[in-house]
PDB file of N, CA and C in Angstrom:
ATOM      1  N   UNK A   1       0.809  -1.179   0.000  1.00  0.00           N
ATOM      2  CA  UNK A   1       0.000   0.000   0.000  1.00  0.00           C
ATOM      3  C   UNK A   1       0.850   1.238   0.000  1.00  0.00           C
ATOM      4  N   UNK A   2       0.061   2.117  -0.463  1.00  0.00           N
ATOM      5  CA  UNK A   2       1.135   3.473  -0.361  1.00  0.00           C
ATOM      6  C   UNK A   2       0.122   4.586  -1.445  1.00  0.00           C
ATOM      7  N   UNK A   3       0.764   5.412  -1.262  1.00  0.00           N
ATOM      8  CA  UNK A   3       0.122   6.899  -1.989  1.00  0.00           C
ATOM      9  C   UNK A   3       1.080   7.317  -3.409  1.00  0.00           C
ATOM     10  N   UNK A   4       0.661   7.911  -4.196  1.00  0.00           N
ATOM     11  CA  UNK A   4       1.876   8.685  -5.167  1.00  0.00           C
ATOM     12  C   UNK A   4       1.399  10.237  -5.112  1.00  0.00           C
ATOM     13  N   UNK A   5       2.765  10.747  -5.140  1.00  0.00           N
ATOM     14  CA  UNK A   5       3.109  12.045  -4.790  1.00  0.00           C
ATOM     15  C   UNK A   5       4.074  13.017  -5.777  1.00  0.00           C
ATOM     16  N   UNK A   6       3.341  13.344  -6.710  1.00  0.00           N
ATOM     17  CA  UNK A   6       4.827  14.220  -7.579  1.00  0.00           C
ATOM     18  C   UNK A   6       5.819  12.946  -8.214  1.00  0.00           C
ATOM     19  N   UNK A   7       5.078  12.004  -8.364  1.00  0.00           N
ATOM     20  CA  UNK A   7       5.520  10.984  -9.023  1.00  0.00           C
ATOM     21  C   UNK A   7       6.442   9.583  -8.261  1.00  0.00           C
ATOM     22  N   UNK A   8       6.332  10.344  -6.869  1.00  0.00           N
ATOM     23  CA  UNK A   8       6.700   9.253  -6.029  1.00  0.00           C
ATOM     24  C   UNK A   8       6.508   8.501  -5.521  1.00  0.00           C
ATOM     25  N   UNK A   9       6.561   6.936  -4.919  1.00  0.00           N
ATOM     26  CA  UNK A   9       5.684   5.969  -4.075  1.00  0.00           C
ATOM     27  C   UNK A   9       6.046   5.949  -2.554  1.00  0.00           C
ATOM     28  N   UNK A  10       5.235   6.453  -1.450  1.00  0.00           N
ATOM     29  CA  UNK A  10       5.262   6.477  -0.552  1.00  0.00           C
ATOM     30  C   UNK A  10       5.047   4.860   0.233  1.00  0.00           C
ATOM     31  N   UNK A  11       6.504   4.492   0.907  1.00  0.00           N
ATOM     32  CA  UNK A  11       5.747   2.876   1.298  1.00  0.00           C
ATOM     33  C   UNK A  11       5.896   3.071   2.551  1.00  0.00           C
ATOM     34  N   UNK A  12       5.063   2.567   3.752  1.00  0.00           N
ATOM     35  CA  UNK A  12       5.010   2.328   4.523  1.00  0.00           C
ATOM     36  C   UNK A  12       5.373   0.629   5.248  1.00  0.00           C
ATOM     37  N   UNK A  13       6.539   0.664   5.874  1.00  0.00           N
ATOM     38  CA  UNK A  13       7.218  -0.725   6.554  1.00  0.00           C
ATOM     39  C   UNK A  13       7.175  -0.437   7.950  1.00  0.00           C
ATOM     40  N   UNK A  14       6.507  -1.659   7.745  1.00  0.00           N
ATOM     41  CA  UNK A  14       6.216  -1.972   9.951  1.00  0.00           C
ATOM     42  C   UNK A  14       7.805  -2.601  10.344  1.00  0.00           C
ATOM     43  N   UNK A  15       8.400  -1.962  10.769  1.00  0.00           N
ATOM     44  CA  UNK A  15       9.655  -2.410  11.830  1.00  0.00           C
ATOM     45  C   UNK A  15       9.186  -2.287  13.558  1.00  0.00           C
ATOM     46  N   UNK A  16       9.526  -3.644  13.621  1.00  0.00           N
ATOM     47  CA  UNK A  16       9.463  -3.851  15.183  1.00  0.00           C
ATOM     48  C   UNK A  16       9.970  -3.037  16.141  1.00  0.00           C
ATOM     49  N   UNK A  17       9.615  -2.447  17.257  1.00  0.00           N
ATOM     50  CA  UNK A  17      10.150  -1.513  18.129  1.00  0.00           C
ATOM     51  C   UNK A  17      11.180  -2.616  19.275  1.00  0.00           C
ATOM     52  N   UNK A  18      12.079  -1.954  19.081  1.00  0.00           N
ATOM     53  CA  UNK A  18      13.274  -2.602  20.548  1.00  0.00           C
ATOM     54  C   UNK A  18      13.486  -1.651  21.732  1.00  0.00           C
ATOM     55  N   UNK A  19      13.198  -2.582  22.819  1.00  0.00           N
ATOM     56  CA  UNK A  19      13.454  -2.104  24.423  1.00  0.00           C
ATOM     57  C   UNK A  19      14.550  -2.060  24.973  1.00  0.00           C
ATOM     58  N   UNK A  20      14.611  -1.551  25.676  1.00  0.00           N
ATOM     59  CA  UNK A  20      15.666  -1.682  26.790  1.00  0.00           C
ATOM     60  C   UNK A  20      15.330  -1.230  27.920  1.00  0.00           C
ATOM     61  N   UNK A  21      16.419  -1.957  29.117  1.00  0.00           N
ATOM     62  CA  UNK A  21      15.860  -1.454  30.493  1.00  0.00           C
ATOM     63  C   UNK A  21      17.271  -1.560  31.682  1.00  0.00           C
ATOM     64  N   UNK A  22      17.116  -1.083  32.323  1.00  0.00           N
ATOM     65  CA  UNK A  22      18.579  -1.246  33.651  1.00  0.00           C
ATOM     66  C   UNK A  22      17.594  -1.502  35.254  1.00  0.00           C
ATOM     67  N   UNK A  23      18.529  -1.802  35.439  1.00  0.00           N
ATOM     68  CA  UNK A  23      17.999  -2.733  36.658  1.00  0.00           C
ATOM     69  C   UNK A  23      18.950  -1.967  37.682  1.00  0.00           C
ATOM     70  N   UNK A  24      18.636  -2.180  39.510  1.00  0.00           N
ATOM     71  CA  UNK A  24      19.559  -1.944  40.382  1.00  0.00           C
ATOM     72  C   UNK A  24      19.119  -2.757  41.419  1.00  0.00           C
ATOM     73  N   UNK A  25      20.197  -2.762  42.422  1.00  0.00           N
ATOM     74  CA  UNK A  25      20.035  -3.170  43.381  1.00  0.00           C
ATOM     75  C   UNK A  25      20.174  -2.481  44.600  1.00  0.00           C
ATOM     76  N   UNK A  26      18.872  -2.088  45.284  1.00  0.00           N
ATOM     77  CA  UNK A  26      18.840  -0.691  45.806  1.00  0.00           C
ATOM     78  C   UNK A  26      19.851  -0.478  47.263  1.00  0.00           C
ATOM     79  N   UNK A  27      20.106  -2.085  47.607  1.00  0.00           N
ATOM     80  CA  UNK A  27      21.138  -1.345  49.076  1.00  0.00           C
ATOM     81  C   UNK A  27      22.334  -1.909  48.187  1.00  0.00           C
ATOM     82  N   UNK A  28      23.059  -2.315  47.252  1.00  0.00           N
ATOM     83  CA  UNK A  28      23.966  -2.923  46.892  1.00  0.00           C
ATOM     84  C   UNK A  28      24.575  -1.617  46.344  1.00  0.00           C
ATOM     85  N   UNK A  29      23.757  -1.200  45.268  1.00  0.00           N
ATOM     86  CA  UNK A  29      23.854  -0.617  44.014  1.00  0.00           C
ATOM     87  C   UNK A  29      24.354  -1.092  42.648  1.00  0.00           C
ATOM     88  N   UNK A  30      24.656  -2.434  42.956  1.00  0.00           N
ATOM     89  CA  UNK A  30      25.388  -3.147  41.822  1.00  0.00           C
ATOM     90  C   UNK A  30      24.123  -3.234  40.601  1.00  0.00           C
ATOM     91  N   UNK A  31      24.253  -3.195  39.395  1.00  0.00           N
ATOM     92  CA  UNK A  31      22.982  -2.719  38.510  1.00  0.00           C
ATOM     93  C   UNK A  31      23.385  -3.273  36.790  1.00  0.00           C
ATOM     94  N   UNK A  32      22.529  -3.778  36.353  1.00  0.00           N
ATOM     95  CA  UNK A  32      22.837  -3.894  35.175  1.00  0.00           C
ATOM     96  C   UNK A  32      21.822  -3.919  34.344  1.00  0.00           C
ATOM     97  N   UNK A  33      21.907  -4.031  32.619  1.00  0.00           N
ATOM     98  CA  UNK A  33      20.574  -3.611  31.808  1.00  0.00           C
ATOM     99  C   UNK A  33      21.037  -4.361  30.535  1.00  0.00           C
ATOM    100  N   UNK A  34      19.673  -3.970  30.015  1.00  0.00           N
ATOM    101  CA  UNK A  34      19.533  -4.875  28.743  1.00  0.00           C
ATOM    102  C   UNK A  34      19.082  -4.055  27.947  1.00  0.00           C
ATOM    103  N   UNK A  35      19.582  -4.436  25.910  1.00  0.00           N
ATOM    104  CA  UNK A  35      18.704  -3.499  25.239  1.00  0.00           C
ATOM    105  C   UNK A  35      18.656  -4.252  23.573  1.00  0.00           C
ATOM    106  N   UNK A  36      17.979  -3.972  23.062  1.00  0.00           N
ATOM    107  CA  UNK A  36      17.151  -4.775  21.381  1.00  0.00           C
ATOM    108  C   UNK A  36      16.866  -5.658  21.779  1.00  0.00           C
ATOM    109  N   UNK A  37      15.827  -5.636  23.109  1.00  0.00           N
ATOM    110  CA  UNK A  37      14.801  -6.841  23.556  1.00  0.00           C
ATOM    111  C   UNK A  37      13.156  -6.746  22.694  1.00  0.00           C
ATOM    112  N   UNK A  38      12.270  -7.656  22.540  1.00  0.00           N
ATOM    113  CA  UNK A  38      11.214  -7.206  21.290  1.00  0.00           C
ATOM    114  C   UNK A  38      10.281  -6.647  22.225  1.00  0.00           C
ATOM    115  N   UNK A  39      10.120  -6.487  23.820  1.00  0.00           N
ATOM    116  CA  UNK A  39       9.162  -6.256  24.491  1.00  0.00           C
ATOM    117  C   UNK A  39       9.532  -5.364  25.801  1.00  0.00           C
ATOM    118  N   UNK A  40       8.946  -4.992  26.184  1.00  0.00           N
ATOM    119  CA  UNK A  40       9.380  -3.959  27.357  1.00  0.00           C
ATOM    120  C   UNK A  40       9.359  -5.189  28.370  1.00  0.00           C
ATOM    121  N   UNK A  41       8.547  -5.886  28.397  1.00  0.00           N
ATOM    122  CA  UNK A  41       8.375  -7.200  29.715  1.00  0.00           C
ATOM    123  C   UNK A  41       9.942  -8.027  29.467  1.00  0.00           C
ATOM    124  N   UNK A  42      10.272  -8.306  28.360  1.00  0.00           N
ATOM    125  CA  UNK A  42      11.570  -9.165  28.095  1.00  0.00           C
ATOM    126  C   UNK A  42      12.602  -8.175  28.530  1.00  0.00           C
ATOM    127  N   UNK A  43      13.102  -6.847  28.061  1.00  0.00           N
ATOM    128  CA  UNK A  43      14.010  -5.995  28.661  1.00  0.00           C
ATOM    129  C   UNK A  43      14.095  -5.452  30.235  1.00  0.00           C
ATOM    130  N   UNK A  44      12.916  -5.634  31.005  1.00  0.00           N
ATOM    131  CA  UNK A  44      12.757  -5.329  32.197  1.00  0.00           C
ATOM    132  C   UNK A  44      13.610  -6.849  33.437  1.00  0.00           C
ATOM    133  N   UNK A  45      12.798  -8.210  32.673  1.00  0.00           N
ATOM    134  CA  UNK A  45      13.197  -9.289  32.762  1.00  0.00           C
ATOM    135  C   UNK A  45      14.740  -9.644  32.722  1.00  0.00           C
ATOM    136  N   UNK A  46      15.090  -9.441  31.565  1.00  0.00           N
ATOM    137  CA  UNK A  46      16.603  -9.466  31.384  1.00  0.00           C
ATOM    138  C   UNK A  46      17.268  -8.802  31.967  1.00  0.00           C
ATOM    139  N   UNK A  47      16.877  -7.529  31.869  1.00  0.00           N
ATOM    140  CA  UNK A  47      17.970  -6.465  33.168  1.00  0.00           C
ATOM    141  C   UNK A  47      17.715  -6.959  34.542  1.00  0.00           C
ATOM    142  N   UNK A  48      16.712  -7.315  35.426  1.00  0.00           N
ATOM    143  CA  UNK A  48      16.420  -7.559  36.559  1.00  0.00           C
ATOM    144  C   UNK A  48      17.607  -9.013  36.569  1.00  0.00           C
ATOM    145  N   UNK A  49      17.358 -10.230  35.288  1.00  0.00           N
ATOM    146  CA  UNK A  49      18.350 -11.212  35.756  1.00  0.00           C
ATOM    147  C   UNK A  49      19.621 -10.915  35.602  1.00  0.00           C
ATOM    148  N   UNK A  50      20.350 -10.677  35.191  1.00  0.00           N
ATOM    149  CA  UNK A  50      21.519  -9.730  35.077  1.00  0.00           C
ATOM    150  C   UNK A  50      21.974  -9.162  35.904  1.00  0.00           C
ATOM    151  N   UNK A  51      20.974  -8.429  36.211  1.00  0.00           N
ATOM    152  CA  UNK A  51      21.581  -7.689  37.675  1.00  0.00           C
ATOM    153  C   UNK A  51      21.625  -8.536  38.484  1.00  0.00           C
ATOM    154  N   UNK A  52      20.647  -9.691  39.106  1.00  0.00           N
ATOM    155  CA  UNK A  52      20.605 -10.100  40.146  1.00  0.00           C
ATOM    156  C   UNK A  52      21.730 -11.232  40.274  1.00  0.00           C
ATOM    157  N   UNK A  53      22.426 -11.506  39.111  1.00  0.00           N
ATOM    158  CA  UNK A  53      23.401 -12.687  39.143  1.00  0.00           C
ATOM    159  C   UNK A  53      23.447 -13.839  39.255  1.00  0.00           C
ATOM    160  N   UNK A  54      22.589 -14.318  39.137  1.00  0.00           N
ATOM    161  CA  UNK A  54      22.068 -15.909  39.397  1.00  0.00           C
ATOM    162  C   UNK A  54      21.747 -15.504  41.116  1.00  0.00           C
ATOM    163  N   UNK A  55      21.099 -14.770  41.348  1.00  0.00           N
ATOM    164  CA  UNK A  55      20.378 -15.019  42.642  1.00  0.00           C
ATOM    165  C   UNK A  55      21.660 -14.159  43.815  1.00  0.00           C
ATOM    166  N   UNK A  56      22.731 -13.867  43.428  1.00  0.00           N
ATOM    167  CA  UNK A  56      24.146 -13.188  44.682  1.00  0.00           C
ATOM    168  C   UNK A  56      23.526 -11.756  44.566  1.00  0.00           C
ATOM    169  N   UNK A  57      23.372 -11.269  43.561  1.00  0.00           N
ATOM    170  CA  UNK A  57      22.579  -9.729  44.008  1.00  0.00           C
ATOM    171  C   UNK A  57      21.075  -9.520  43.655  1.00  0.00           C
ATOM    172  N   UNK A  58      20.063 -10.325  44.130  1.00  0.00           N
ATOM    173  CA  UNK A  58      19.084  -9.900  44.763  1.00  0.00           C
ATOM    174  C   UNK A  58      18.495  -9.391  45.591  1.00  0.00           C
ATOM    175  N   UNK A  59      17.549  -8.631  45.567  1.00  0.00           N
ATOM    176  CA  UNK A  59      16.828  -8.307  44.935  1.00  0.00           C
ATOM    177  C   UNK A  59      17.121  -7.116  44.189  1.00  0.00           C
ATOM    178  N   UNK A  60      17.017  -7.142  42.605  1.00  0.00           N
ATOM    179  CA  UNK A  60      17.105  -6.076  41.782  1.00  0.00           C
ATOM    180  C   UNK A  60      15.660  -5.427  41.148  1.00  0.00           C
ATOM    181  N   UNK A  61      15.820  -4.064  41.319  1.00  0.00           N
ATOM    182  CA  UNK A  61      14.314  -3.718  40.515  1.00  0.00           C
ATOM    183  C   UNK A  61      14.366  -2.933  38.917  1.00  0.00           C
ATOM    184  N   UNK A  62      13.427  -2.863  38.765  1.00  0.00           N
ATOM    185  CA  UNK A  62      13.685  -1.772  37.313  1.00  0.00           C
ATOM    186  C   UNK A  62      13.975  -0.298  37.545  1.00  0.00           C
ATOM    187  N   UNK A  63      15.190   0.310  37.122  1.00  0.00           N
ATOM    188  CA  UNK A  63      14.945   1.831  37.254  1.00  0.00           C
ATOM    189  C   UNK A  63      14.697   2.732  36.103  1.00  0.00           C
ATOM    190  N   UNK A  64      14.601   2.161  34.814  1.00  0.00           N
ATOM    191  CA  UNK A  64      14.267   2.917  33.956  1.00  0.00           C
ATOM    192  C   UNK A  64      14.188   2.085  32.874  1.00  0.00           C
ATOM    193  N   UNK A  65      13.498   2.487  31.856  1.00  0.00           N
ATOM    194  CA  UNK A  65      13.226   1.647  30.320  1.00  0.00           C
ATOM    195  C   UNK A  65      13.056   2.413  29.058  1.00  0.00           C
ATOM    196  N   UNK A  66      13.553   1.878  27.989  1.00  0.00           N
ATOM    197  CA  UNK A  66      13.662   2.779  26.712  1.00  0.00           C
ATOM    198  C   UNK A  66      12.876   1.858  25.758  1.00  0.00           C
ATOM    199  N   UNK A  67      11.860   2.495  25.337  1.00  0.00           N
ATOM    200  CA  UNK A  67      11.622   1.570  23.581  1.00  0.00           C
ATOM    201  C   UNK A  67      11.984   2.932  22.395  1.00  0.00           C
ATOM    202  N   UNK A  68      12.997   1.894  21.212  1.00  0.00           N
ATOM    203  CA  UNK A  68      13.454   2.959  20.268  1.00  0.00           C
ATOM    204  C   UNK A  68      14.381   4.608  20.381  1.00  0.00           C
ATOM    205  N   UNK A  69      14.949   3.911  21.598  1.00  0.00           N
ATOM    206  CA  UNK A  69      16.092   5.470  22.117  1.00  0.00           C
ATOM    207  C   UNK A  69      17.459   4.713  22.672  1.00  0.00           C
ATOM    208  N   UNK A  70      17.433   5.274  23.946  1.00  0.00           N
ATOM    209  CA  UNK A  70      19.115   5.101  24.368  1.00  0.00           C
ATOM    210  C   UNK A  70      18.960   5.522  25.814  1.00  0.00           C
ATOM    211  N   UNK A  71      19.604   4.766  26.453  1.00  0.00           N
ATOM    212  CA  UNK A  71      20.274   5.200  27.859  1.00  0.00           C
ATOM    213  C   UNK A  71      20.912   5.219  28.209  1.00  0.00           C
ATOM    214  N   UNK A  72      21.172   6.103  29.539  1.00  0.00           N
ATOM    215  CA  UNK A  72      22.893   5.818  30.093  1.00  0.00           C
ATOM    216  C   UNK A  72      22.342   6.441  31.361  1.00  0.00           C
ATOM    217  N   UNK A  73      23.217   6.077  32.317  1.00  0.00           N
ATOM    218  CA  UNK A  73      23.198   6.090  33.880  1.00  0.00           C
ATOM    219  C   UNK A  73      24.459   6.930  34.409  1.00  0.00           C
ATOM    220  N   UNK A  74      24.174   7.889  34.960  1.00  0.00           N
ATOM    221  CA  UNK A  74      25.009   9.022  35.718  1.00  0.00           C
ATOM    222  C   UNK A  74      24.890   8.601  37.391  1.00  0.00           C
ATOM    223  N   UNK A  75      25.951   8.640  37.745  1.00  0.00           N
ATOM    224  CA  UNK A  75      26.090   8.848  39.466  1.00  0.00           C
ATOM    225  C   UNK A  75      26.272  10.364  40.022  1.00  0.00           C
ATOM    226  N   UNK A  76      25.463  10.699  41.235  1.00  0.00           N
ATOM    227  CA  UNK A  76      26.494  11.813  42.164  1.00  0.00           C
ATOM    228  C   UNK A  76      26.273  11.729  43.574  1.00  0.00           C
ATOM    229  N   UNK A  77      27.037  12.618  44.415  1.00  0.00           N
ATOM    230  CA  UNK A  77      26.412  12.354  46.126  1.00  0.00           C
ATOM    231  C   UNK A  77      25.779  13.538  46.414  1.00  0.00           C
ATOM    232  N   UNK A  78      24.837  12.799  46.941  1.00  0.00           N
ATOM    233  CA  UNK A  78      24.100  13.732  47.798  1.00  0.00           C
ATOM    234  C   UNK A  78      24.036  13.834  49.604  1.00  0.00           C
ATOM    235  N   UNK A  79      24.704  14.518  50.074  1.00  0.00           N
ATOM    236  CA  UNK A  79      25.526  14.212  51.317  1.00  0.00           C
ATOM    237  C   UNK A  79      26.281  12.885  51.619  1.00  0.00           C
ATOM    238  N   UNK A  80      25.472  12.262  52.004  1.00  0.00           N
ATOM    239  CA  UNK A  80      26.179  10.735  52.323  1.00  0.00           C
ATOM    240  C   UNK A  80      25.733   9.317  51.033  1.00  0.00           C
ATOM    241  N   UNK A  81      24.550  10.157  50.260  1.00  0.00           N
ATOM    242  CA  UNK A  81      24.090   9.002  49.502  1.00  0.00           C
ATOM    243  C   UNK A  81      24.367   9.043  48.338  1.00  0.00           C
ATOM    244  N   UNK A  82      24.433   8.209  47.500  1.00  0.00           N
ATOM    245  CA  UNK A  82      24.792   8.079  46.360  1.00  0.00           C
ATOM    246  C   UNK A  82      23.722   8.377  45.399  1.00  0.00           C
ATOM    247  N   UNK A  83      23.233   8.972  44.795  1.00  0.00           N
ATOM    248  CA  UNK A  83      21.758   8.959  43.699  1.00  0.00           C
ATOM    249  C   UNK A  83      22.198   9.132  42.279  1.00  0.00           C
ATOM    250  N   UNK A  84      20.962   8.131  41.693  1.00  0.00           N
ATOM    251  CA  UNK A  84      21.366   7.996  40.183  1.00  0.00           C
ATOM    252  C   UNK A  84      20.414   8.684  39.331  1.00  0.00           C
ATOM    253  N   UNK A  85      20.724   8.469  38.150  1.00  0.00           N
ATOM    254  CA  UNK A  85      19.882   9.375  37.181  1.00  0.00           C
ATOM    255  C   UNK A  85      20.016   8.645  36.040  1.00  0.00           C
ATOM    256  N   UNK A  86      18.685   8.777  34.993  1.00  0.00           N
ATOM    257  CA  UNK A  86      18.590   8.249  34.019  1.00  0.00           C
ATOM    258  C   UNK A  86      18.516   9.271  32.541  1.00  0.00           C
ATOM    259  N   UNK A  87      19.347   9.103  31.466  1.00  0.00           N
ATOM    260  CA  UNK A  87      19.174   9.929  30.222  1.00  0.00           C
ATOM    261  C   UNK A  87      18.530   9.284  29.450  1.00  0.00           C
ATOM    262  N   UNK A  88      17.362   9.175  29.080  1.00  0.00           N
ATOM    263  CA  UNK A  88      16.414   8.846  28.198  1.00  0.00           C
ATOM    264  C   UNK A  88      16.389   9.462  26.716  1.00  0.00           C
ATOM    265  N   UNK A  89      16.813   9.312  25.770  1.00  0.00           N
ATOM    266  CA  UNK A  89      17.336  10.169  24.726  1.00  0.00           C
ATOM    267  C   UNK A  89      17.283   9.235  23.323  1.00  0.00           C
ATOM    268  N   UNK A  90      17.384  10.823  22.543  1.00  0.00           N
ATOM    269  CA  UNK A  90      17.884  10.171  20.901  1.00  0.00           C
ATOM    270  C   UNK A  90      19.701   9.566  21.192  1.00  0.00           C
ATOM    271  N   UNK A  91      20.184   8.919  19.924  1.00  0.00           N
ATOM    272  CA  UNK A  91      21.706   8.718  20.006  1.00  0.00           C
ATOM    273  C   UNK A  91      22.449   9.881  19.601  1.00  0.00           C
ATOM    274  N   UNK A  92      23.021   9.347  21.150  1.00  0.00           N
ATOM    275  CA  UNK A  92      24.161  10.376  21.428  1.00  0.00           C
ATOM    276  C   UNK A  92      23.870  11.589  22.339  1.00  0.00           C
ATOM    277  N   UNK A  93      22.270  11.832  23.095  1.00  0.00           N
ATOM    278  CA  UNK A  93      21.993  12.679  23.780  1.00  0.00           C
ATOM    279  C   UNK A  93      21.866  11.920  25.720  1.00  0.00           C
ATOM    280  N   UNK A  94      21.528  11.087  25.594  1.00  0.00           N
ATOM    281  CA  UNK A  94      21.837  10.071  26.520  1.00  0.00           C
ATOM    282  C   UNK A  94      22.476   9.866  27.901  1.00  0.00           C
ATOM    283  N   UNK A  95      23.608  10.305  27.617  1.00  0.00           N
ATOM    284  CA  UNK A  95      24.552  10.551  28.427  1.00  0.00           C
ATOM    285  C   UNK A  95      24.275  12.169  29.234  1.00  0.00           C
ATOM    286  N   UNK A  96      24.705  13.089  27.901  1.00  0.00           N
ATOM    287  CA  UNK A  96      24.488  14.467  28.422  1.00  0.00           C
ATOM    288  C   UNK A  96      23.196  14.613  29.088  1.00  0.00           C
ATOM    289  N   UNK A  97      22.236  14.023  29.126  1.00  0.00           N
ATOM    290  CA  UNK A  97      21.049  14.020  29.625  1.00  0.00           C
ATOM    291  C   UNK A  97      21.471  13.948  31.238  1.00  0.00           C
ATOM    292  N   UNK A  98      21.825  12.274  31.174  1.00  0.00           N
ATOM    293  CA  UNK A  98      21.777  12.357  32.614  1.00  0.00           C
ATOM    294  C   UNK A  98      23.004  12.599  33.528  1.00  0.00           C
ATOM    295  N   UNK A  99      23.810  13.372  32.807  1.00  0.00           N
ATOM    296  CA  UNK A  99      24.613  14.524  33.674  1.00  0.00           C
ATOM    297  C   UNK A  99      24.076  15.492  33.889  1.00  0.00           C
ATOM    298  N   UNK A 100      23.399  16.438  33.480  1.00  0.00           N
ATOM    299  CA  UNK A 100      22.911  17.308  33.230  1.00  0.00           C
ATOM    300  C   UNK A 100      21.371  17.223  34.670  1.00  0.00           C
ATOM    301  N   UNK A 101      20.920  15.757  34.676  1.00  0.00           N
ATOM    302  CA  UNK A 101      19.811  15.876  35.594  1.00  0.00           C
ATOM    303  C   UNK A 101      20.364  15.500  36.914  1.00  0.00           C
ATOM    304  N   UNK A 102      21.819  14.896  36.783  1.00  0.00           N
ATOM    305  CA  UNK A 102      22.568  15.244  38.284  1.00  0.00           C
ATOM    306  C   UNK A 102      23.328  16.182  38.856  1.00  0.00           C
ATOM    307  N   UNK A 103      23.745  17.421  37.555  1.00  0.00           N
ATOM    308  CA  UNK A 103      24.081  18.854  38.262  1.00  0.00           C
ATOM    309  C   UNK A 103      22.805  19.283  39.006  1.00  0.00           C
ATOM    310  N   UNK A 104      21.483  19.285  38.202  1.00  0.00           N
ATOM    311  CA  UNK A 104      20.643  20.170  38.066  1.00  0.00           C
ATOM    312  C   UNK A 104      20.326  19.642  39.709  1.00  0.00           C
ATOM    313  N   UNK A 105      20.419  18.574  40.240  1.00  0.00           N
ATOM    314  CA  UNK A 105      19.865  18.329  41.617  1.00  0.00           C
ATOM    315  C   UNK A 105      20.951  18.598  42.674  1.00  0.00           C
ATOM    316  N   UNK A 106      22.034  19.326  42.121  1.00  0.00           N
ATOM    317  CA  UNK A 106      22.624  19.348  43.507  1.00  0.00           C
ATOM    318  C   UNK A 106      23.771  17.916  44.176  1.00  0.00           C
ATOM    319  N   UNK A 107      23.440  17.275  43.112  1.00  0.00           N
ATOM    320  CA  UNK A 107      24.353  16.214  43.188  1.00  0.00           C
ATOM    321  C   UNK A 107      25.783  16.662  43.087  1.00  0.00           C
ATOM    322  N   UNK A 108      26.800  16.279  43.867  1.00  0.00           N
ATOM    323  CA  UNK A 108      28.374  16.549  43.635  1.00  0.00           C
ATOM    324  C   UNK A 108      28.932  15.164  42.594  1.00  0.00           C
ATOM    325  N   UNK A 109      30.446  15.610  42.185  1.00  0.00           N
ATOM    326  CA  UNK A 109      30.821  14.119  41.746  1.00  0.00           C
ATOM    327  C   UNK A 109      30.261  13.720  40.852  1.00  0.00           C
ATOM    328  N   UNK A 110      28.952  14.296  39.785  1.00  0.00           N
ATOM    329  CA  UNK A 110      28.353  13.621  38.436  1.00  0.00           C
ATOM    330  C   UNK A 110      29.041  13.252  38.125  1.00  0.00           C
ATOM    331  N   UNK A 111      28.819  11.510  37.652  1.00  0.00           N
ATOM    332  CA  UNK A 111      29.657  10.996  36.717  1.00  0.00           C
ATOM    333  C   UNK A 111      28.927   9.823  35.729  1.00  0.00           C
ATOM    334  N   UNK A 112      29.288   9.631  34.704  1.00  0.00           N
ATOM    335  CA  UNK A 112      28.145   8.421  33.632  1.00  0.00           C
ATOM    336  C   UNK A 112      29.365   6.895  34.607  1.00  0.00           C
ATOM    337  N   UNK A 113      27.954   6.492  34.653  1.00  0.00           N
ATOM    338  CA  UNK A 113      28.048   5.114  35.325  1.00  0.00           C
ATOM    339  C   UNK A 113      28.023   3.880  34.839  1.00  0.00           C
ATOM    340  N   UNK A 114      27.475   4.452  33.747  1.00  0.00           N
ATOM    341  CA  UNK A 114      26.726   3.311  32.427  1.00  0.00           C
ATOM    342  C   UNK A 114      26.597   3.815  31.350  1.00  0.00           C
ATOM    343  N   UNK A 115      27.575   4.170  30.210  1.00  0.00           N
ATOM    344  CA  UNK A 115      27.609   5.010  28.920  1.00  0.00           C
ATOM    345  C   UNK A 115      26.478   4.347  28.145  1.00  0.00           C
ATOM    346  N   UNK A 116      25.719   5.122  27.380  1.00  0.00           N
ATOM    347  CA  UNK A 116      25.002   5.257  26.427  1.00  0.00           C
ATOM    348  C   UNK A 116      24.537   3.528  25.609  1.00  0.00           C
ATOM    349  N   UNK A 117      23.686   3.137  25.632  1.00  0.00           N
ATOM    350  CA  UNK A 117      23.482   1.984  25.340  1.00  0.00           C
ATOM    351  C   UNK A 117      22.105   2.145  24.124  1.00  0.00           C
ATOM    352  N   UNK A 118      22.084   1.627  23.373  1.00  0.00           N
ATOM    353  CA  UNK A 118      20.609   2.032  22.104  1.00  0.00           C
ATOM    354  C   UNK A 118      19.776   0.795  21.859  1.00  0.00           C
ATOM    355  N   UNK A 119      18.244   0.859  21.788  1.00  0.00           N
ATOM    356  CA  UNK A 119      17.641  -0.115  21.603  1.00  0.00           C
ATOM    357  C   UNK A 119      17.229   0.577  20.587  1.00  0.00           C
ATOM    358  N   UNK A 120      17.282   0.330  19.034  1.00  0.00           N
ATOM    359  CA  UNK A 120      16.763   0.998  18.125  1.00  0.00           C
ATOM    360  C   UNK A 120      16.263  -0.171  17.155  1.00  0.00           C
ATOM    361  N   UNK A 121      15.228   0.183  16.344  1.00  0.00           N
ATOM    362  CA  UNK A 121      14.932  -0.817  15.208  1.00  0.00           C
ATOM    363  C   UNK A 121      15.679  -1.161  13.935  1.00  0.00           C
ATOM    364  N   UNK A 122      15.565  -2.332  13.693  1.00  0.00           N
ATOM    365  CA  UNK A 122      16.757  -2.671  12.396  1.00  0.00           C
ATOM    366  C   UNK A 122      15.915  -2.830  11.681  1.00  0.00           C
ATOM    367  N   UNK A 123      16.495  -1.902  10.703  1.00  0.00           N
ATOM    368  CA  UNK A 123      15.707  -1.751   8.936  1.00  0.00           C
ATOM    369  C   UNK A 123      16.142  -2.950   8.256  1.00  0.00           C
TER     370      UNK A 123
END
């Protein structure tokens, strides 16, 4: 199916959307993620097992999820605690994102924790 336009054929192709997701472990902090999973339930899944290690760092939860973008994970302190941040982004914005949302809080020490990772669709 498709339209013509000034002599052109407009086609329309269904490409599958890919997830991704990162996981943590909230008194550990040890954390890991997954990404070009076909479902947000499979990328949430996968990062949670991953993180948790065959069962040595459990319990891990979800801290953030991407379908068709990119993430990356920034650290900073906030007096005594450590807090993270997520860049939810096109490629290559990702990162700067979530530096940018750990100046903006007052966090000391921003730093990417987890560079830029992409769940994007393959043409």
């Amino acid at each position: 199916g498709g339209s013509v336009q000034n002599g052109s054929k407009v086609v329309n192709v269904n490409v599958p959307s890919k997830y991704g997701a990162w996981a943590v472990n909230i008194k550990t902090g040890i954390s890991a993620g997954s990404i070009n999973m076909d479902s947000r339930e499979a990328a949430e899944r996968e990062a949670i097992k991953s993180c948790e290690q065959g069962g040595r760092n459990a319990p891990c939860v979800v801290g953030a999820w991407v379908r068709n973008g990119c993430i990356a994970v920034a650290q900073g302190k906030s007096g005594k605690k450590v807090k993270t941040f997520y860049g939810i982004e096109t490629p290559g914005q990702a990162e700067p994102t979530a530096l940018r949302k750990c100046q903006a809080s007052g966090a000391v020490q921003c730093k990417i924790t987890t560079p830029e990772g992409c769940a994007m669709p393959q043409y």
